[in-house]
N, C-alpha and C. Protein backbone atom coordinates (compact mmCIF):
# COMPACT_ATOMS: atom_id res chain seq x y z
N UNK A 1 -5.23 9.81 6.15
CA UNK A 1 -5.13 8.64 5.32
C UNK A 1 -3.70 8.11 5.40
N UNK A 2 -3.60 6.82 5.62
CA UNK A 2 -2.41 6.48 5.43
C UNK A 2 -1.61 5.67 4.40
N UNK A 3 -0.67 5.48 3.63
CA UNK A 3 0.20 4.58 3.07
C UNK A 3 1.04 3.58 3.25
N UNK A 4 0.51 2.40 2.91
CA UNK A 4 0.99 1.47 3.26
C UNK A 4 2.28 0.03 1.94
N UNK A 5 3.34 0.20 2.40
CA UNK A 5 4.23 -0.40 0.98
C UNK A 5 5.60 -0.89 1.28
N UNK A 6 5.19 -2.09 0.40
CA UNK A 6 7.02 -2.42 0.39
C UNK A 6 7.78 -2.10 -0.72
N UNK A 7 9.00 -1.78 -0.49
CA UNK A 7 9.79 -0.91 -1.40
C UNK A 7 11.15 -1.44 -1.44
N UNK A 8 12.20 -1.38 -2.84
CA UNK A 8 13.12 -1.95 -2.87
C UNK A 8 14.06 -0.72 -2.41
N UNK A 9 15.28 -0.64 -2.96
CA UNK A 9 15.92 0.21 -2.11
C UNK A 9 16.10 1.67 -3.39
N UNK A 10 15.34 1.98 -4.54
CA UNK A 10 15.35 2.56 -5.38
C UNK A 10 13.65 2.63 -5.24
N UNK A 11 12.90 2.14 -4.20
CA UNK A 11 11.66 2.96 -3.82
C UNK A 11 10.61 2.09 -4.56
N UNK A 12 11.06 0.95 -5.92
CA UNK A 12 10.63 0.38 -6.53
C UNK A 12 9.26 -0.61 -5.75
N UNK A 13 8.41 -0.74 -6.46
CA UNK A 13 7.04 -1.55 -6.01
C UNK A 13 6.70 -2.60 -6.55
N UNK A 14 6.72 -2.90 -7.61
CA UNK A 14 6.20 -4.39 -8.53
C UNK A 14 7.25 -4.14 -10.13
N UNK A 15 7.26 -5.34 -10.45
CA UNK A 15 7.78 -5.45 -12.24
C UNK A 15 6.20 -6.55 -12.71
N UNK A 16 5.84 -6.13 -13.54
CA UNK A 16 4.96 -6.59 -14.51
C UNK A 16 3.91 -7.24 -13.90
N UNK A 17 3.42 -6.31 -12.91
CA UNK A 17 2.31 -6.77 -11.84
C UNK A 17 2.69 -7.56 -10.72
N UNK A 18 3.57 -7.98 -10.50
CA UNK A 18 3.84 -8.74 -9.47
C UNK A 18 4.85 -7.91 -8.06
N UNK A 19 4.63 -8.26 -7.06
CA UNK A 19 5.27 -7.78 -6.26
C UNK A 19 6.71 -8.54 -6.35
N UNK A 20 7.46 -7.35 -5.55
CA UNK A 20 9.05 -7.85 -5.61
C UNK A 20 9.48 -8.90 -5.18
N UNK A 21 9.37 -9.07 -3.46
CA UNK A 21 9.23 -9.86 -2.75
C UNK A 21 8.40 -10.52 -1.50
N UNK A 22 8.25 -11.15 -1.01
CA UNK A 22 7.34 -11.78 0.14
C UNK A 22 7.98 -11.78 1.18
N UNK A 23 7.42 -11.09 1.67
CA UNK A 23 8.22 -11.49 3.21
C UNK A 23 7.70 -11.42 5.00
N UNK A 24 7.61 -12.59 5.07
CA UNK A 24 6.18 -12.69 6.08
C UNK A 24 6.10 -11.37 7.53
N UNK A 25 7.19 -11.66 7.81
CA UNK A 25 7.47 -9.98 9.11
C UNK A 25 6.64 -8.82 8.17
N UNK A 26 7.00 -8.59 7.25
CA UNK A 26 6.27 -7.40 6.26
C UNK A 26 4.87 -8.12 6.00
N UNK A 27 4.28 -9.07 5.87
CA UNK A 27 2.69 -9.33 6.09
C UNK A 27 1.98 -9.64 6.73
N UNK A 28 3.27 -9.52 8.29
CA UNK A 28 2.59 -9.74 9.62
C UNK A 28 1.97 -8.72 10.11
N UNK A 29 2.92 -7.25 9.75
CA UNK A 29 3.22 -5.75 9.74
C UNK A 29 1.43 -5.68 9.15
N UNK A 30 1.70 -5.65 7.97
CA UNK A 30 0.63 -5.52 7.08
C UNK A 30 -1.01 -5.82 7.51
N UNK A 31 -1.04 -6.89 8.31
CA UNK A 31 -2.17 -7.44 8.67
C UNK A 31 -2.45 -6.87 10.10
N UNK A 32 -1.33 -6.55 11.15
CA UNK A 32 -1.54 -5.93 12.23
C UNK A 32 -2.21 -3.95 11.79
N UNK A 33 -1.40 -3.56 11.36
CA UNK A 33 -1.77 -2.61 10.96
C UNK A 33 -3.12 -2.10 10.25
N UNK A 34 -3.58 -2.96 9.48
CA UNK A 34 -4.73 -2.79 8.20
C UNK A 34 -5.91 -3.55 8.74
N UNK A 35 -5.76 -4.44 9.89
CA UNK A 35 -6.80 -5.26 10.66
C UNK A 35 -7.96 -4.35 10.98
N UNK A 36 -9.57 -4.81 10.52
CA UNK A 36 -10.18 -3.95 11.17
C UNK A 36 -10.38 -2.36 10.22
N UNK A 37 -9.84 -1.85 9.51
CA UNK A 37 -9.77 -0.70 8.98
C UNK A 37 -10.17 -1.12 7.50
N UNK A 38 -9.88 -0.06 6.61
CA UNK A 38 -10.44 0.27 5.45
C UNK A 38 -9.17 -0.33 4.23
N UNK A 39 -9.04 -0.98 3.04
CA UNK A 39 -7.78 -0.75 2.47
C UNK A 39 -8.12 -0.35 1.20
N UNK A 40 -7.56 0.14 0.26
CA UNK A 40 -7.98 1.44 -0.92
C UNK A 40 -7.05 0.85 -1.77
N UNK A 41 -7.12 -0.06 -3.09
CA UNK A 41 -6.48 -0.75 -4.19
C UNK A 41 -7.06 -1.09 -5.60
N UNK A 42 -6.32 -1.04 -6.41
CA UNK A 42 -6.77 -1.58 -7.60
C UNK A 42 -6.95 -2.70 -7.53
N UNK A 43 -7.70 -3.04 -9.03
CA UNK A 43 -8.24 -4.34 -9.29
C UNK A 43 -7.22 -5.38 -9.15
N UNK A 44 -6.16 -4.92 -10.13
CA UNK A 44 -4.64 -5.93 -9.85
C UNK A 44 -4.59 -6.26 -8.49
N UNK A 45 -3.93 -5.12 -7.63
CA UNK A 45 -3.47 -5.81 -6.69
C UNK A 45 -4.83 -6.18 -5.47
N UNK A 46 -5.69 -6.10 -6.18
CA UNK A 46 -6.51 -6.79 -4.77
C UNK A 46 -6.79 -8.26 -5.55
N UNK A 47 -6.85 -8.64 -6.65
CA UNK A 47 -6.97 -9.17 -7.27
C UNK A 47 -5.56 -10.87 -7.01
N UNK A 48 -4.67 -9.86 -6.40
CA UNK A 48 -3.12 -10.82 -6.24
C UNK A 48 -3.06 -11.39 -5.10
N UNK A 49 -4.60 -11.05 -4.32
CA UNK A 49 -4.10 -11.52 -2.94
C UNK A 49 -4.37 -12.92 -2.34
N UNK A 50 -3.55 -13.57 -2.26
CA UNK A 50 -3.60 -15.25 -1.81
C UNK A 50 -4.80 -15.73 -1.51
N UNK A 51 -4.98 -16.55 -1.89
CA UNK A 51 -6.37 -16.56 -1.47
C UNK A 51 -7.97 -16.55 -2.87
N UNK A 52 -7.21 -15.53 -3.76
CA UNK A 52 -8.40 -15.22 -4.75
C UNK A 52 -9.71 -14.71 -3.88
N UNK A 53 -9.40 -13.64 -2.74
CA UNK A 53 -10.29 -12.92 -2.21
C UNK A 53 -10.13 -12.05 -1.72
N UNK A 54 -11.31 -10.96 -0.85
CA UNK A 54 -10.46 -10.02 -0.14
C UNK A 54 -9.98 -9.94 0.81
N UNK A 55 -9.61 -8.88 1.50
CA UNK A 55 -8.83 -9.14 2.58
C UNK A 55 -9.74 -9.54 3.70
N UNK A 56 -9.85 -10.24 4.69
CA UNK A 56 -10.42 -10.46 5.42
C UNK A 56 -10.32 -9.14 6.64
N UNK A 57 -11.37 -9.17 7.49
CA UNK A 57 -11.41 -8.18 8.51
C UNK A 57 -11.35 -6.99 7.75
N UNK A 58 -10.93 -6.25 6.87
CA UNK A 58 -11.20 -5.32 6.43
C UNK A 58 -12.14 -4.67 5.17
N UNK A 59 -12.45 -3.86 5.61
CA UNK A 59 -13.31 -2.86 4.57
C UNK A 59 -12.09 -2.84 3.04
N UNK A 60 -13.03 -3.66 2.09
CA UNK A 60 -12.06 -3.72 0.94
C UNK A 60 -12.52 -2.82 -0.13
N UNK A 61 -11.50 -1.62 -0.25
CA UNK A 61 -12.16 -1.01 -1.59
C UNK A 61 -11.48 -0.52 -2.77
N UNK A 62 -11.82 -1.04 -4.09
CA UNK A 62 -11.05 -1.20 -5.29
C UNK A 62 -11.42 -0.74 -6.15
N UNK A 63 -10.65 0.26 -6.64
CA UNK A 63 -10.64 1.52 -7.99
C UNK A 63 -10.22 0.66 -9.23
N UNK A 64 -11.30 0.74 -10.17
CA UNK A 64 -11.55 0.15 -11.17
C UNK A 64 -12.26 0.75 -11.94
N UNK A 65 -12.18 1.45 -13.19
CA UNK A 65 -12.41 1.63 -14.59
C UNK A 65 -13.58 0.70 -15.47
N UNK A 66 -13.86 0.21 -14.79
CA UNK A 66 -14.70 -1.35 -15.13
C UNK A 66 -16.25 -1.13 -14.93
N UNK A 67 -16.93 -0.62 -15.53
CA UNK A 67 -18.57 -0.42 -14.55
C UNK A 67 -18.82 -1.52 -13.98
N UNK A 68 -18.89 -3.25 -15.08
CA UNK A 68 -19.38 -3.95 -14.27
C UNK A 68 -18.85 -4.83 -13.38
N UNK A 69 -17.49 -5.02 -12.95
CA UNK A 69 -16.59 -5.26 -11.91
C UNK A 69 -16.92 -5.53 -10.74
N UNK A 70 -17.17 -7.26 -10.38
CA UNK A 70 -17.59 -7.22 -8.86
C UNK A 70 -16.81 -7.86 -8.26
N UNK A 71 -15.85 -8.16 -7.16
CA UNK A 71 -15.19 -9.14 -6.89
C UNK A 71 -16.06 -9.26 -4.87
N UNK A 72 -15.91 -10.20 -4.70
CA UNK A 72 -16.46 -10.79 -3.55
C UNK A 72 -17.58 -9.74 -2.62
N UNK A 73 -17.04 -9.04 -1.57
CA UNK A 73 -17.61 -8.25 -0.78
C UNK A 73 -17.06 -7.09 -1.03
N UNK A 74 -16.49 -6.59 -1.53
CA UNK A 74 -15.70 -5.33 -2.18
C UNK A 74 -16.06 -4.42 -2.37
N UNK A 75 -16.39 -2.93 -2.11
CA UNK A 75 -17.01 -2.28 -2.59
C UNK A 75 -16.35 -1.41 -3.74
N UNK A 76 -16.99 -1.41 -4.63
CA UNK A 76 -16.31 -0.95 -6.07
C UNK A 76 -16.87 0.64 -6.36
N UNK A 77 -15.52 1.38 -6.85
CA UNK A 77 -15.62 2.53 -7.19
C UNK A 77 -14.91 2.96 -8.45
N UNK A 78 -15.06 3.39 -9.38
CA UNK A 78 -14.88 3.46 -10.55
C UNK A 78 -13.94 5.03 -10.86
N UNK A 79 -13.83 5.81 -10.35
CA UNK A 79 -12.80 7.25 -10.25
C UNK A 79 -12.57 7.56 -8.94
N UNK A 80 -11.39 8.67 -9.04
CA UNK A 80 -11.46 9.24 -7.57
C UNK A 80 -12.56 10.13 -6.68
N UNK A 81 -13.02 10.57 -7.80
CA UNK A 81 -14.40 10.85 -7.03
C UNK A 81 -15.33 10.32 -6.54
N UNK A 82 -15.63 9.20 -7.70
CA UNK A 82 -16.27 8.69 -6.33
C UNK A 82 -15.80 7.77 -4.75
N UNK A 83 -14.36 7.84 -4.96
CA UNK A 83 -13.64 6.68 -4.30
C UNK A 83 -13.59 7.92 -3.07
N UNK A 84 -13.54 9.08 -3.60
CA UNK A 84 -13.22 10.04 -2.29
C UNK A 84 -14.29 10.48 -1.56
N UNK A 85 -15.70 10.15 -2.11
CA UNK A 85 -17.28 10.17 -1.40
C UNK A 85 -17.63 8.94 -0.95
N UNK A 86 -16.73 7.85 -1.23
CA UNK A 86 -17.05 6.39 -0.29
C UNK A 86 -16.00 6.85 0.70
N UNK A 87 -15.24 7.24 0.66
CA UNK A 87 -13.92 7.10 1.69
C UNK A 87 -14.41 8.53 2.82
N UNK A 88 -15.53 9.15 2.45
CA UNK A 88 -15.87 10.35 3.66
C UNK A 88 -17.12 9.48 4.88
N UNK A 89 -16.95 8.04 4.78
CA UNK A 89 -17.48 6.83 5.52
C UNK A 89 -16.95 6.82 7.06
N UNK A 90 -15.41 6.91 6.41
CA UNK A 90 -14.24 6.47 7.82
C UNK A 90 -13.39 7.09 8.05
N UNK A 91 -13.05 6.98 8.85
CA UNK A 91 -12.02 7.84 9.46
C UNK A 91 -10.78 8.09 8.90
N UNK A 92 -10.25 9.21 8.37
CA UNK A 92 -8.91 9.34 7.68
C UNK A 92 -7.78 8.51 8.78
N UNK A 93 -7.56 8.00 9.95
CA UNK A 93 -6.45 7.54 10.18
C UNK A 93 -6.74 5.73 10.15
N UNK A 94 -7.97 5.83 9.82
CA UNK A 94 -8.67 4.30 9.55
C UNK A 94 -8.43 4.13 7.93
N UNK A 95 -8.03 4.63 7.00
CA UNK A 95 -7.84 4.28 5.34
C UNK A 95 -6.37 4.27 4.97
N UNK A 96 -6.15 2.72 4.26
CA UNK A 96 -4.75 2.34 3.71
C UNK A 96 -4.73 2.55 2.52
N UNK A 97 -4.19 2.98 1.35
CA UNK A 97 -3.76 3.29 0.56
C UNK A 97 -2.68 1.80 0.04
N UNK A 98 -3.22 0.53 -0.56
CA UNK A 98 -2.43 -0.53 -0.85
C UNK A 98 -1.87 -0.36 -2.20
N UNK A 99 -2.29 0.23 -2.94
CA UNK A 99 -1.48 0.08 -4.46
C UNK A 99 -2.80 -0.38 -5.56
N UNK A 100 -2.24 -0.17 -6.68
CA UNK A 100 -0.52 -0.23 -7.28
C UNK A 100 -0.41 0.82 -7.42
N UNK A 101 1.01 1.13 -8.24
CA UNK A 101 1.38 2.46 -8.80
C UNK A 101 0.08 3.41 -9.00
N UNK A 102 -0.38 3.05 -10.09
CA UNK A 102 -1.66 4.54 -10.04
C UNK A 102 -2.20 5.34 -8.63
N UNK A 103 -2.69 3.82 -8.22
CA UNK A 103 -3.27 4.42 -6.99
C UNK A 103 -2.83 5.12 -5.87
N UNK A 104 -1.17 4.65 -5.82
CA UNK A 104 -0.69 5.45 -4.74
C UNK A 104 -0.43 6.76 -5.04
N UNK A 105 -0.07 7.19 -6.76
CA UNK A 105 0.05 8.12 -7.24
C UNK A 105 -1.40 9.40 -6.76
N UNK A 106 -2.71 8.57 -7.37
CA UNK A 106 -3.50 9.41 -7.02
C UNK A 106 -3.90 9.83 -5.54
N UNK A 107 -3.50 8.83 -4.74
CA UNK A 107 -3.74 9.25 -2.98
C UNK A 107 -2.72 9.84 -2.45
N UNK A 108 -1.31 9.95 -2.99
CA UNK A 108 -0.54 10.83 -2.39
C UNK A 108 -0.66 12.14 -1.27
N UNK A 109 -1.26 12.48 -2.66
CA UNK A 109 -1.77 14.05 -1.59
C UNK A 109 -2.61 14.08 -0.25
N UNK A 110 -3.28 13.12 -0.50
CA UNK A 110 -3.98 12.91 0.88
C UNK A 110 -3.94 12.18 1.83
N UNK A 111 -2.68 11.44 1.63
CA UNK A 111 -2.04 10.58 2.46
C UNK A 111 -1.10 11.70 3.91
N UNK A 112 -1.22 11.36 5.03
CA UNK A 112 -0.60 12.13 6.36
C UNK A 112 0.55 11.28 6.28
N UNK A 113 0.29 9.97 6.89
CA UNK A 113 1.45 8.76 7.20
C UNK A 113 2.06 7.78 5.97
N UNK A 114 2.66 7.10 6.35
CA UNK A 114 3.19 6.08 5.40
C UNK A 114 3.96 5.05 6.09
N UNK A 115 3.80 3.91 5.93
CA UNK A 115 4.85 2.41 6.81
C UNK A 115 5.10 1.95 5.31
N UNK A 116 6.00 1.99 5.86
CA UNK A 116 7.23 1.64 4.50
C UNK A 116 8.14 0.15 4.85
N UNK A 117 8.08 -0.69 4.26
CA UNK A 117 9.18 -1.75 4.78
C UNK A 117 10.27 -1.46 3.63
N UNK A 118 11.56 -1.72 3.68
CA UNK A 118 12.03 -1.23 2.80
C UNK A 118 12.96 -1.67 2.88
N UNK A 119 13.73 -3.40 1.50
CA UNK A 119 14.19 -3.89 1.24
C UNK A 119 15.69 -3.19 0.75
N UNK A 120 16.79 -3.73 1.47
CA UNK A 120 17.91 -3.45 1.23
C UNK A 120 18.78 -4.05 -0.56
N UNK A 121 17.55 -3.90 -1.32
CA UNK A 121 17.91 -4.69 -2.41
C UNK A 121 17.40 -3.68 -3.69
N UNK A 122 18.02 -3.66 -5.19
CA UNK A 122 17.65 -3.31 -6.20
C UNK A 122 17.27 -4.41 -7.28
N UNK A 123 15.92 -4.43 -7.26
CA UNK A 123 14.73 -5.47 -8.36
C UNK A 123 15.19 -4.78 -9.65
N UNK A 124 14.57 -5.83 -10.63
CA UNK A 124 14.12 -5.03 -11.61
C UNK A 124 12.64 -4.72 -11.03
N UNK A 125 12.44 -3.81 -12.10
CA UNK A 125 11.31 -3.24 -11.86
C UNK A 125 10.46 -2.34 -12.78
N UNK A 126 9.59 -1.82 -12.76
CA UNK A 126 8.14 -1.18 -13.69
C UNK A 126 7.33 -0.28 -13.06
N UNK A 127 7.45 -0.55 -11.88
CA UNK A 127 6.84 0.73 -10.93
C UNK A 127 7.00 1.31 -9.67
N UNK A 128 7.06 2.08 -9.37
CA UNK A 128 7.47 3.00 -8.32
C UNK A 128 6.65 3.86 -7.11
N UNK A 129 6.96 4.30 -6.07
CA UNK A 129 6.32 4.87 -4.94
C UNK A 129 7.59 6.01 -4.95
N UNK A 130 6.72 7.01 -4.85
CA UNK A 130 7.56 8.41 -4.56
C UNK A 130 8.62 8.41 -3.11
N UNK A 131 9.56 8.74 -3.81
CA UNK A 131 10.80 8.24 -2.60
C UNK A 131 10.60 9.43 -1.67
N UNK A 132 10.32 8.69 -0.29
CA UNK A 132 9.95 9.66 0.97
C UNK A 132 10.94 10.41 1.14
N UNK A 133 12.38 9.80 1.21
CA UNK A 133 13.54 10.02 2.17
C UNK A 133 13.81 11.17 1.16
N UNK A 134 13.68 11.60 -0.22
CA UNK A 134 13.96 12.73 -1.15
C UNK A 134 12.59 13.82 -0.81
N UNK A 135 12.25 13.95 -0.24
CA UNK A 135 10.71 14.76 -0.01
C UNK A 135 11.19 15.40 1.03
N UNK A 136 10.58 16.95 1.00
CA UNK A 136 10.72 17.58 1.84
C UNK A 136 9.24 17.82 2.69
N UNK A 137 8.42 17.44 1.80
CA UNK A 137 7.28 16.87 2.74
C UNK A 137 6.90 16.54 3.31
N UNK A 138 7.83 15.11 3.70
CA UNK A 138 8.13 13.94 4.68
C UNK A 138 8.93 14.04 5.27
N UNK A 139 8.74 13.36 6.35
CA UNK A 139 9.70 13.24 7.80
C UNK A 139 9.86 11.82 8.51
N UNK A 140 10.96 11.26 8.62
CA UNK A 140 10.56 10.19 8.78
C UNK A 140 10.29 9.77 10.78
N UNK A 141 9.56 9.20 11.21
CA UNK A 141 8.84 9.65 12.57
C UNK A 141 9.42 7.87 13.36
N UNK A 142 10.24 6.97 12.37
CA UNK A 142 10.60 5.91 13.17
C UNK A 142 10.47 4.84 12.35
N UNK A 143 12.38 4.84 12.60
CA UNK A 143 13.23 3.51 12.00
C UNK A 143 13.57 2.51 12.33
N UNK A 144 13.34 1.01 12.23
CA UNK A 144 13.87 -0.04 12.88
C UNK A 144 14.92 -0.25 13.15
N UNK A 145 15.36 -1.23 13.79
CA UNK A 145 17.01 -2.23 13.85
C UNK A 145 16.92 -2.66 11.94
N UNK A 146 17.80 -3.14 11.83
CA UNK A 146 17.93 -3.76 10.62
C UNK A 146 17.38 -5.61 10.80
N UNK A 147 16.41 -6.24 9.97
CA UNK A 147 15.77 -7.30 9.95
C UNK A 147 16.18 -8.43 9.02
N UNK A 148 16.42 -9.59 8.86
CA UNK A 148 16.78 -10.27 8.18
C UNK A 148 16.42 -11.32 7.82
N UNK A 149 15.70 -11.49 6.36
CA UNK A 149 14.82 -12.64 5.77
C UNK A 149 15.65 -13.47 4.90
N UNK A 150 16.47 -14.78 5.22
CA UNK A 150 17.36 -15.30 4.47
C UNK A 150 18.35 -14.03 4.11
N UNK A 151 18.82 -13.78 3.12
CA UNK A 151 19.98 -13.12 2.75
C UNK A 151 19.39 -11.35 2.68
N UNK A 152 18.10 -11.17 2.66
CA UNK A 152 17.47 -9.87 2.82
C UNK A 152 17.65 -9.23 3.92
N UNK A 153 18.44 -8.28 3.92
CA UNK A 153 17.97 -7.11 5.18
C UNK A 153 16.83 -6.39 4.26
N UNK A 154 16.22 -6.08 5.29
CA UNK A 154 15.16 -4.73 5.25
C UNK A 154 14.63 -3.92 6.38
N UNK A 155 13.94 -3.08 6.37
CA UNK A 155 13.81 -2.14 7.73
C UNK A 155 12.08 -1.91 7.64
N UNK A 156 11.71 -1.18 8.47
CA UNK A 156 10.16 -0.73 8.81
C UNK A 156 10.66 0.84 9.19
N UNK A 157 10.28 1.28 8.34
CA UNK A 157 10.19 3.01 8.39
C UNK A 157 8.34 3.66 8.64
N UNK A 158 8.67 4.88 9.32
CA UNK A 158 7.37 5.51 9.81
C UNK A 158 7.29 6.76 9.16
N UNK A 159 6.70 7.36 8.21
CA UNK A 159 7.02 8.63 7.73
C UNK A 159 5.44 9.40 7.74
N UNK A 160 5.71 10.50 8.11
CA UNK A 160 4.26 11.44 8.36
C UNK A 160 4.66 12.87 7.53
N UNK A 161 3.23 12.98 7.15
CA UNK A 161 3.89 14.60 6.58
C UNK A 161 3.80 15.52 6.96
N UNK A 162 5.13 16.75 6.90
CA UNK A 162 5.46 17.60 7.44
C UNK A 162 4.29 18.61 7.35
């Protein structure tokens, strides 16, 4: 399973539901990568995605607390259990792990990889992704040049676990 996230430079993910920043190289990343495959999110953030739909080309599936919760073509799962008996469908290097906080929390463990873009900047912020580069778990398997969006550097990190 893999993890997929942009991160400020304190590892940070969203303040008050919203993502930090936009930045199209990071949703070019995003769409090359996740094309075709499975992506694994809450209601929020599938809920945030441009559009008011799901992701296109991919298998969209969203952990929600909600019994009666339908959003477009989506397939809805209500705990990790059952999210982890829909997800024995596809292939563990075929499933993204998109967010938010909870969710990455609860897929951690079963996450191998992780693509990280990772903004040379400190947000405010409300929620967090477990900082790879402090893990002895993780390894990081491949770092970019440094990239630059208006006054943003940020990088594309590859991290797999040890």
């Amino acid at each position: 399973m893999n993890l997929i996230a942009c991160v400020d430079s304190n590892w940070a993910i969203s303040n008050k539901g919203e993502i930090l920043v936009s930045i199209p190289a990071d949703k070019k990343l995003f769409k090359e990568l996740t094309d075709g495959k499975v992506v694994v999110g809450d209601r929020r953030t599938m809920e945030s995605i441009p559009g008011g739909t799901t992701l296109g080309g991919r298998t969209n599936i969203i952990l929600t607390s909600d019994q009666n919760y339908s959003y477009g073509n989506a397939k809805i799962v209500h705990d990790m259990d059952e999210a982890m008996e829909e997800l024995k469908n596809y292939a563990d290097e075929d499933i993204f792990v998109v967010g938010g906080e909870k969710v990455y929390k609860e897929f951690f463990p079963y996450c191998e990889r992780a693509y990280i873009t990772k903004v040379d900047y400190e947000y405010q912020a409300d929620a967090y992704l477990e900082n790879l580069e402090e893990s002895d778990e993780w390894i990081m398997t491949h770092d970019s040049d440094e990239w630059t969006y208006y006054d943003l550097e940020y990088y594309f990190y590859q991290y797999k676990r040890r």
